[in-house]
Structures are given as C-alpha cells and as structure tokens.
PDB file of N, CA and C in Angstrom:
ATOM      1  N   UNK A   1      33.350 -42.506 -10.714  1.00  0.00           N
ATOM      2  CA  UNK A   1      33.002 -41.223 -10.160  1.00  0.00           C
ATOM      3  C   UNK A   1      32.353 -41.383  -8.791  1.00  0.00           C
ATOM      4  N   UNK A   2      33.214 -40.631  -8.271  1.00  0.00           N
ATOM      5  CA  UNK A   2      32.535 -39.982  -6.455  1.00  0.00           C
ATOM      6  C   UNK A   2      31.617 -39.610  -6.148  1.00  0.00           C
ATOM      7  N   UNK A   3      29.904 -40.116  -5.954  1.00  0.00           N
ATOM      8  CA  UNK A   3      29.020 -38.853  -5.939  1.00  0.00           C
ATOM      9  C   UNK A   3      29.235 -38.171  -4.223  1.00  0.00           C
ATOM     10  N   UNK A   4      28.542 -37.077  -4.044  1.00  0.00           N
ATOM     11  CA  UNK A   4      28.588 -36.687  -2.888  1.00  0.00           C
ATOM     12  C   UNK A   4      27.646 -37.425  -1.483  1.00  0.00           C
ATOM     13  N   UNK A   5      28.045 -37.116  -0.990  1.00  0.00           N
ATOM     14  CA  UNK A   5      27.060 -38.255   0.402  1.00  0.00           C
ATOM     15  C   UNK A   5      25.638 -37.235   0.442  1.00  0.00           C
ATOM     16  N   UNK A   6      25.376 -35.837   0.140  1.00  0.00           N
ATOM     17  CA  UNK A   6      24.634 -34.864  -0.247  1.00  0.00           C
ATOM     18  C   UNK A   6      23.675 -35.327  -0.846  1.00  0.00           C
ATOM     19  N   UNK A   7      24.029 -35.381  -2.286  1.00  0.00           N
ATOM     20  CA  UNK A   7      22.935 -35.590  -3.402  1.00  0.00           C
ATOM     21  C   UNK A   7      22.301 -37.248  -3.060  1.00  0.00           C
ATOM     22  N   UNK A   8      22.693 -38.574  -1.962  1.00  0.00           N
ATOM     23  CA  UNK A   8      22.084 -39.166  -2.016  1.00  0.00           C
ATOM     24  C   UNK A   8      20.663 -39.060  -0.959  1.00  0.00           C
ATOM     25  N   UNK A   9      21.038 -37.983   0.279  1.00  0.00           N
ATOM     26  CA  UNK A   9      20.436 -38.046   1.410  1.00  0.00           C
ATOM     27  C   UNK A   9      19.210 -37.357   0.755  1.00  0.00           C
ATOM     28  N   UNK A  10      17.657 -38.039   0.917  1.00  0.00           N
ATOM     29  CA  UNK A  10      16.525 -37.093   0.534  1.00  0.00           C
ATOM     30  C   UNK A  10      16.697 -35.999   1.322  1.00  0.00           C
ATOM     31  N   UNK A  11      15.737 -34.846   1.269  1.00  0.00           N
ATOM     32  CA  UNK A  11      15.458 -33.885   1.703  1.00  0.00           C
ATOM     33  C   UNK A  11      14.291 -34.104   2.704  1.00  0.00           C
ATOM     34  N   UNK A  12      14.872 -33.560   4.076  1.00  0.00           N
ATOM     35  CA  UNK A  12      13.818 -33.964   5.179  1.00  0.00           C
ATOM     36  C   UNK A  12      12.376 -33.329   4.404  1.00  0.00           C
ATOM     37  N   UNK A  13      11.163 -34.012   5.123  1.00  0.00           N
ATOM     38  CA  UNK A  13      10.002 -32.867   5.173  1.00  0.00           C
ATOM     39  C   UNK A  13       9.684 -32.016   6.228  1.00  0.00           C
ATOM     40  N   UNK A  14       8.857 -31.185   5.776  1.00  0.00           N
ATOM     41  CA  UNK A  14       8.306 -29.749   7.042  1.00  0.00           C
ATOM     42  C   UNK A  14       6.841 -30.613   7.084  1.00  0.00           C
ATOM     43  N   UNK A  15       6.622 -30.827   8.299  1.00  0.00           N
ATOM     44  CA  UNK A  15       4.746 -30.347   8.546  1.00  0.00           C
ATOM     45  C   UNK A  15       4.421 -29.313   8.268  1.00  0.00           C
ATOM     46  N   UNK A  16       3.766 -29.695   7.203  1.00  0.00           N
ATOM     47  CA  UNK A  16       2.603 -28.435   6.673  1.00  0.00           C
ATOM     48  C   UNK A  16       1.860 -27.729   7.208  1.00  0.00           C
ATOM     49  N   UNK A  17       1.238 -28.763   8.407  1.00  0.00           N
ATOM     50  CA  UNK A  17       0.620 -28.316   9.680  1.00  0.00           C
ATOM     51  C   UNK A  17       0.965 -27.503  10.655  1.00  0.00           C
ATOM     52  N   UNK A  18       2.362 -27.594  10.976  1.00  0.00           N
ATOM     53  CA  UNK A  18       2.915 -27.076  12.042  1.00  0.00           C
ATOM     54  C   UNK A  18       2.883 -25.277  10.620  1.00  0.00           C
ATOM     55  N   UNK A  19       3.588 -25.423   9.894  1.00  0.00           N
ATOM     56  CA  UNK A  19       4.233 -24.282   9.057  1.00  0.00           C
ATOM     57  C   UNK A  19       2.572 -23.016   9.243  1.00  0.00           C
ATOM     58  N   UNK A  20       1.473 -24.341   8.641  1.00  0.00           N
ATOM     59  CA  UNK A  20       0.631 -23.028   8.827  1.00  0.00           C
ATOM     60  C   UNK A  20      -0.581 -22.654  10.243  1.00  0.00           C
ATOM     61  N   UNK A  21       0.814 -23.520  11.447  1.00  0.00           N
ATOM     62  CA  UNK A  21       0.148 -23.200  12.928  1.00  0.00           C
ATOM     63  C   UNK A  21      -1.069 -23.606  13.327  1.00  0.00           C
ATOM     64  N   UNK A  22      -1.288 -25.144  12.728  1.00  0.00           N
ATOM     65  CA  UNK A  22      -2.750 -25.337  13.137  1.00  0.00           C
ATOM     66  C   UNK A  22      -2.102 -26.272  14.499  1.00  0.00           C
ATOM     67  N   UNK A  23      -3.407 -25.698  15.427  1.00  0.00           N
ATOM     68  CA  UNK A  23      -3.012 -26.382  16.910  1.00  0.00           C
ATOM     69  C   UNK A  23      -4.298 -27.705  16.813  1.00  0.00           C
ATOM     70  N   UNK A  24      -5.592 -27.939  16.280  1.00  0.00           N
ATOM     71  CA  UNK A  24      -6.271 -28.436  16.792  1.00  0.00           C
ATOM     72  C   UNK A  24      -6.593 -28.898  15.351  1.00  0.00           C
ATOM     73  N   UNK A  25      -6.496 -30.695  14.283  1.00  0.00           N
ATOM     74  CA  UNK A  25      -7.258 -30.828  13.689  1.00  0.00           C
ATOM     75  C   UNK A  25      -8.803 -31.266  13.636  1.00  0.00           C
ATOM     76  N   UNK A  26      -9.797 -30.952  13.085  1.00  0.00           N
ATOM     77  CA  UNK A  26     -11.246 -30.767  13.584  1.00  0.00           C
ATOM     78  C   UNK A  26     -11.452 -32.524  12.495  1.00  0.00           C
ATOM     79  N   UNK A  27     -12.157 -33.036  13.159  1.00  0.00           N
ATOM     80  CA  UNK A  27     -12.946 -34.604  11.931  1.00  0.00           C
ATOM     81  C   UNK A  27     -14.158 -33.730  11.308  1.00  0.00           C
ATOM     82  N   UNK A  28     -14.332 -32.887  11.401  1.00  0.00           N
ATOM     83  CA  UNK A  28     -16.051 -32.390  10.524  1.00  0.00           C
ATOM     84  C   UNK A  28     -14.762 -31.583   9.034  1.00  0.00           C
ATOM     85  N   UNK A  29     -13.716 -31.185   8.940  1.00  0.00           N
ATOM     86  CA  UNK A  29     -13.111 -30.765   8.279  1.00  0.00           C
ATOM     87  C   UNK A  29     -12.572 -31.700   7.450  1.00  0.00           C
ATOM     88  N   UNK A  30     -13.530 -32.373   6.279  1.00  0.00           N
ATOM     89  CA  UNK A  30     -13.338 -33.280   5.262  1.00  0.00           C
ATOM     90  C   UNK A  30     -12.194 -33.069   4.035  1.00  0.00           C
ATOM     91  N   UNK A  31     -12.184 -32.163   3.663  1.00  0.00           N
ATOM     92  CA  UNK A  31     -11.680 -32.006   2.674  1.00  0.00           C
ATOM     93  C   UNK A  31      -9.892 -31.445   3.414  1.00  0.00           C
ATOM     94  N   UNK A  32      -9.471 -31.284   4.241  1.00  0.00           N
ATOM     95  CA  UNK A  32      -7.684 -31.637   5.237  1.00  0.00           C
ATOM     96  C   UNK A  32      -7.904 -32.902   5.036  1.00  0.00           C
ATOM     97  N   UNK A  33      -8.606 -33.687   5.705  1.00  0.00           N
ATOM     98  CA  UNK A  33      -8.988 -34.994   6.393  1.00  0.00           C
ATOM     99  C   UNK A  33      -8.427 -36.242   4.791  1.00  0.00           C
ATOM    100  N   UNK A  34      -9.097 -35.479   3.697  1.00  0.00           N
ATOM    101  CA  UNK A  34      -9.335 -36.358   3.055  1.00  0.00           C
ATOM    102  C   UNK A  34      -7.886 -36.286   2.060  1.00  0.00           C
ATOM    103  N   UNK A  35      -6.810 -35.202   2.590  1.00  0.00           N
ATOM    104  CA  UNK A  35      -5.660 -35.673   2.131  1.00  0.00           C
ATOM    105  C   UNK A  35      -4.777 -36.415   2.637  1.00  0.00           C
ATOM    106  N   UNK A  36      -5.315 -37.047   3.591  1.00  0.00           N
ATOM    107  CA  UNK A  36      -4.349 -37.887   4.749  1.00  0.00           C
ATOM    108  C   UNK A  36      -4.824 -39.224   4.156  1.00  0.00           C
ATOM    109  N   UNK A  37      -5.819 -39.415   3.244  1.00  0.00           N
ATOM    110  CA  UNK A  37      -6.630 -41.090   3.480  1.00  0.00           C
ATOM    111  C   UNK A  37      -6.208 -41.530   1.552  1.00  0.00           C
ATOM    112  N   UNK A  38      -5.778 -42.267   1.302  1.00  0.00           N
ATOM    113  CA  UNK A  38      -5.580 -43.173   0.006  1.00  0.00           C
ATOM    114  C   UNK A  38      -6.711 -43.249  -0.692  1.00  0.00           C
ATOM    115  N   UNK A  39      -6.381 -43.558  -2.037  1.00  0.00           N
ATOM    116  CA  UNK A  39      -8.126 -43.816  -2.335  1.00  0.00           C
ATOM    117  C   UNK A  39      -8.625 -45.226  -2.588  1.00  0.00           C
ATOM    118  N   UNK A  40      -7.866 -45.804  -1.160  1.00  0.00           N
ATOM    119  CA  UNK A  40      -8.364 -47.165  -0.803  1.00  0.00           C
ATOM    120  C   UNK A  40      -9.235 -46.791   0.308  1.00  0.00           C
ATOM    121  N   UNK A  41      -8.756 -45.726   1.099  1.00  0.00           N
ATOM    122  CA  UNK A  41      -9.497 -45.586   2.509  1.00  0.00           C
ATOM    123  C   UNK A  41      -8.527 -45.846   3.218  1.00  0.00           C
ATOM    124  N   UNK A  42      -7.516 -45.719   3.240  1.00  0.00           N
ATOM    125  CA  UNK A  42      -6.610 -46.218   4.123  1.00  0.00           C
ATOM    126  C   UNK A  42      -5.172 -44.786   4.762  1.00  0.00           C
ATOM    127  N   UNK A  43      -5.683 -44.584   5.976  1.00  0.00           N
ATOM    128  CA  UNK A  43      -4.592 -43.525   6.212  1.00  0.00           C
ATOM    129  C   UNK A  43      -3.089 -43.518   5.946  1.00  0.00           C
ATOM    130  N   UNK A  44      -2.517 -42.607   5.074  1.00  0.00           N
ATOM    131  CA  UNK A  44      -1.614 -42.490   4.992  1.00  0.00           C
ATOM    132  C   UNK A  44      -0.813 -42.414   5.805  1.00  0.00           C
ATOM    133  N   UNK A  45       0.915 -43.323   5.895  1.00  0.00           N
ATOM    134  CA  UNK A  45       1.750 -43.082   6.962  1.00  0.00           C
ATOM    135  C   UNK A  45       2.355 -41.797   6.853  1.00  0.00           C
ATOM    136  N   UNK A  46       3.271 -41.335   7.972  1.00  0.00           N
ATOM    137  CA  UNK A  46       3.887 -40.027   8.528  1.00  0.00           C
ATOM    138  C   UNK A  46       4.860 -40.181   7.774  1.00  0.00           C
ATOM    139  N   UNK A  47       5.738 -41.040   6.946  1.00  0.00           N
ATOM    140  CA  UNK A  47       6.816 -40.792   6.598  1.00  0.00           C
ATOM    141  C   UNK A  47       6.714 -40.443   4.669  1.00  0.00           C
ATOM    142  N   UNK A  48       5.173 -40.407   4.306  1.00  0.00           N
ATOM    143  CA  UNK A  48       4.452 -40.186   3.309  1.00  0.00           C
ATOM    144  C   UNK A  48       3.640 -38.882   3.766  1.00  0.00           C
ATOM    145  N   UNK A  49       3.667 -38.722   4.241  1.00  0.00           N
ATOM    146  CA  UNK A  49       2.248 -37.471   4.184  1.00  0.00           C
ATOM    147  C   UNK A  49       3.272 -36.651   4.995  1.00  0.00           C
ATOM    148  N   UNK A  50       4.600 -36.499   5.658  1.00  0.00           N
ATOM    149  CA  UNK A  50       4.976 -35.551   6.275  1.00  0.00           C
ATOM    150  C   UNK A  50       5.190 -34.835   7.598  1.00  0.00           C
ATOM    151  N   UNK A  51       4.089 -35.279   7.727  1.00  0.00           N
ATOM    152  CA  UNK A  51       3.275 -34.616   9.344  1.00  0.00           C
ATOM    153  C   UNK A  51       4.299 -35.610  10.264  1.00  0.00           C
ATOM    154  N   UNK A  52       4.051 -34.182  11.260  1.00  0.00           N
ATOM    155  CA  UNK A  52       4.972 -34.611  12.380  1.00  0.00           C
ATOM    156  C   UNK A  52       4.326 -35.564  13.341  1.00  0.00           C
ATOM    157  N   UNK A  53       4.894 -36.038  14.508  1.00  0.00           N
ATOM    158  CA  UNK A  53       4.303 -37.417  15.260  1.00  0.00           C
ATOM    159  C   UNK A  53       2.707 -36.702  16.155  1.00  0.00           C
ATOM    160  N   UNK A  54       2.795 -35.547  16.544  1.00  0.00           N
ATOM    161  CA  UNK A  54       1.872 -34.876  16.810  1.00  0.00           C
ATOM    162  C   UNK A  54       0.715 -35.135  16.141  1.00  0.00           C
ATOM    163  N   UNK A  55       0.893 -34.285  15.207  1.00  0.00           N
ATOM    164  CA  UNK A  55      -0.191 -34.034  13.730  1.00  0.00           C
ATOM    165  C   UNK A  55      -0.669 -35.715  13.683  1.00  0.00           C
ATOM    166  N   UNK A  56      -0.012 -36.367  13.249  1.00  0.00           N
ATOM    167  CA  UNK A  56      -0.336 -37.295  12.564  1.00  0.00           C
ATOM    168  C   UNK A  56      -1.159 -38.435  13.307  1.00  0.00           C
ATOM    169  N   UNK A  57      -0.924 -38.144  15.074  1.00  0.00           N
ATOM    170  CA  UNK A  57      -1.996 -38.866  15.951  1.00  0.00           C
ATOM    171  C   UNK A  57      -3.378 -38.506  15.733  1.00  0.00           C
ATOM    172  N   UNK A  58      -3.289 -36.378  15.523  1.00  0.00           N
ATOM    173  CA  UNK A  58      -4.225 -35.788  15.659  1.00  0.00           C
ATOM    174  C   UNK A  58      -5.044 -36.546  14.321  1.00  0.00           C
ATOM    175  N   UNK A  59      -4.663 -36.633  13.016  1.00  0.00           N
ATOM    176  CA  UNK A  59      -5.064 -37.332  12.248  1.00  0.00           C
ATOM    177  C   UNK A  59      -5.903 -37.830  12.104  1.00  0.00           C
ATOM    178  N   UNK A  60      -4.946 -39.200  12.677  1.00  0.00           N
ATOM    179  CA  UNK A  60      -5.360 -40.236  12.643  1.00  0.00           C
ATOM    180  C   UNK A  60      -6.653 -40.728  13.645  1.00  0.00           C
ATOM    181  N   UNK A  61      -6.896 -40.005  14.530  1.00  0.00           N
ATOM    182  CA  UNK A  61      -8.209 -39.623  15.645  1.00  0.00           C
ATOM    183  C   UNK A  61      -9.321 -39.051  14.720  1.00  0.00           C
ATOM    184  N   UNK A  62      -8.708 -37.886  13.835  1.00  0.00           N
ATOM    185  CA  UNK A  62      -9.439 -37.129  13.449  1.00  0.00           C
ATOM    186  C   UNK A  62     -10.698 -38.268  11.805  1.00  0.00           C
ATOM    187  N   UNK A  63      -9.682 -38.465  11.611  1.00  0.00           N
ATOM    188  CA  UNK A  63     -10.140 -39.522  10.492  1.00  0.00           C
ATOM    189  C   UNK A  63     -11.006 -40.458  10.716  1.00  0.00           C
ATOM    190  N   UNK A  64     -11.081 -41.347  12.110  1.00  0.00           N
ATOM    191  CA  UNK A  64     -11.403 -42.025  12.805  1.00  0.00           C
ATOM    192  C   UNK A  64     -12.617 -42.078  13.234  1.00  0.00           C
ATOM    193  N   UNK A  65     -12.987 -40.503  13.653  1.00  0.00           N
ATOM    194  CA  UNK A  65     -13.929 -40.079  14.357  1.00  0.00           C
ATOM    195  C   UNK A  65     -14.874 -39.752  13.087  1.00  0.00           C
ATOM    196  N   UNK A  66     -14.261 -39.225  11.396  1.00  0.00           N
ATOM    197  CA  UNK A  66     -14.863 -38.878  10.952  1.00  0.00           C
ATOM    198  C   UNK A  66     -15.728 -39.990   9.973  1.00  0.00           C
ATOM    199  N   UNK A  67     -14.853 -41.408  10.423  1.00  0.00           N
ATOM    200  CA  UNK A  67     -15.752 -42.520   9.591  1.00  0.00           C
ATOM    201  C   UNK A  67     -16.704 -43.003  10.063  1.00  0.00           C
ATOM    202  N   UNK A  68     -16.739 -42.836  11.507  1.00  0.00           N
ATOM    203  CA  UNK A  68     -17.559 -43.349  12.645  1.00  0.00           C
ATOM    204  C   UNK A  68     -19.090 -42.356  12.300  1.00  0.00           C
ATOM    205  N   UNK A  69     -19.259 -41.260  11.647  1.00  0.00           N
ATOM    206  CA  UNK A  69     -19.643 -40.238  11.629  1.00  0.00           C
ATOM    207  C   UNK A  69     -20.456 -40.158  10.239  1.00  0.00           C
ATOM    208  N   UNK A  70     -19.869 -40.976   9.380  1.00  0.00           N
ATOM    209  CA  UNK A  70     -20.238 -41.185   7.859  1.00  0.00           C
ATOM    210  C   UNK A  70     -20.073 -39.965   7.100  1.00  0.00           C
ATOM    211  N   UNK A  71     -18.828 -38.900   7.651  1.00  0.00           N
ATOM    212  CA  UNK A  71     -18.316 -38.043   6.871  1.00  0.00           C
ATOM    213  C   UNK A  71     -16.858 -38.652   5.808  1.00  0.00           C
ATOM    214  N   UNK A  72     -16.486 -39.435   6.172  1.00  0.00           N
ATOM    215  CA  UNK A  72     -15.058 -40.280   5.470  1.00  0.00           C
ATOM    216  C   UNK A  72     -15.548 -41.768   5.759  1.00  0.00           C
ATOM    217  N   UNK A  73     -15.640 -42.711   4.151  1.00  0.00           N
ATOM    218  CA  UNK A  73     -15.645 -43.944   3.930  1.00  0.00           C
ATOM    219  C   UNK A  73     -14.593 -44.937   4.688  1.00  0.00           C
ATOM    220  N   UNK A  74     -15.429 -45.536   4.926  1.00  0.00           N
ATOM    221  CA  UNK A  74     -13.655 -46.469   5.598  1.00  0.00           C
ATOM    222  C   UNK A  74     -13.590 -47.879   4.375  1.00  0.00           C
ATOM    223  N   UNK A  75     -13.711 -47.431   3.260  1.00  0.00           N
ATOM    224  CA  UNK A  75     -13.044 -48.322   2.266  1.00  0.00           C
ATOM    225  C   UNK A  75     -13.464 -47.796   1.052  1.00  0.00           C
ATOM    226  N   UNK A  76     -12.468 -47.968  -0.276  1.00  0.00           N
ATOM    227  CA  UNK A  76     -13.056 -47.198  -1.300  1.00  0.00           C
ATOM    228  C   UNK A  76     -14.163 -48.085  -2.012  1.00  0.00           C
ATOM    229  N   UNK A  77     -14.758 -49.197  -1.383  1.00  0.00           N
ATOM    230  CA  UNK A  77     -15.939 -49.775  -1.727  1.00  0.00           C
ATOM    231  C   UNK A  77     -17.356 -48.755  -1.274  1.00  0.00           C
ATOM    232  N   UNK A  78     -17.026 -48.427  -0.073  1.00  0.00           N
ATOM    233  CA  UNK A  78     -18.417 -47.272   0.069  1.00  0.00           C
ATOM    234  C   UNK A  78     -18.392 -46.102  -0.527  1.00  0.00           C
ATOM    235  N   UNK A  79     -17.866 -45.914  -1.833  1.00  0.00           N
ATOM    236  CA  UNK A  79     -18.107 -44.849  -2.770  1.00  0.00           C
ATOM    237  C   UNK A  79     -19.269 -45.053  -3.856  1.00  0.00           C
ATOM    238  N   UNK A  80     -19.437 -46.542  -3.829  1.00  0.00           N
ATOM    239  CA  UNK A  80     -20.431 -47.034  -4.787  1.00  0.00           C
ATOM    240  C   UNK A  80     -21.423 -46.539  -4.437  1.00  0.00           C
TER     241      UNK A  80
END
C-alpha cells in the first residue's frame, strides 16, 4: 500500500505569539517565560516550542535577563 506524501508531512506550527499579537516579550513576565524553559532550565528550541525566529530571540533575551535577575533558575538544581 501507497500512503500519501500528505499524511507523512507533519503539520507546520503557528507562533502563538505572533497569533495573539504580542510585539514586545517582557523578562519580569515569569509565568510566558517559564513555558519556553525545560524543567532542567534549559531553553527550549524553536522547532519545539514553535515560535517564530523573531519571538524566539525575543525569548531567549527575555529568559536571560530573567535569570540574571533571580526571577528564572538557570538549572533545575536551584529549585532546592
């Protein structure tokens, strides 16, 4: 049996971000922030989380700024 070239190709993703028009992600905004990060501490890539090349710089700045900050752990050892 033939399958179709269709049913093997995934289904692109949408930025979620873009869909609900956010222009600016904020690092004091923990709980966005903290769906981008593993619960190793480790930022999730773009081809996992979705976000477009935009978003996902903004992110990844945003995340950055917010460990520096001691709002987001930078390893899931500082949960202890």
């Amino acid at each position: 049996m033939a399958r179709n070239k269709e049913a093997r190709t995934p289904r692109r993703k949408v930025c979620k971000l873009c869909l609900d028009k956010v222009k600016y992600i904020d690092y004091k905004d923990e709980r966005r922030l903290s769906r981008f990060v593993t619960d190793r501490g480790k930022i999730v890539p773009r081809r996992v989380s979705g976000a477009c090349a935009r978003h996902q710089t903004q992110i990844a700045t945003a995340i950055k700024r917010a460990r520096l900050l001691a709002i987001l752990p930078f390893s899931s050892e500082h949960y202890r």
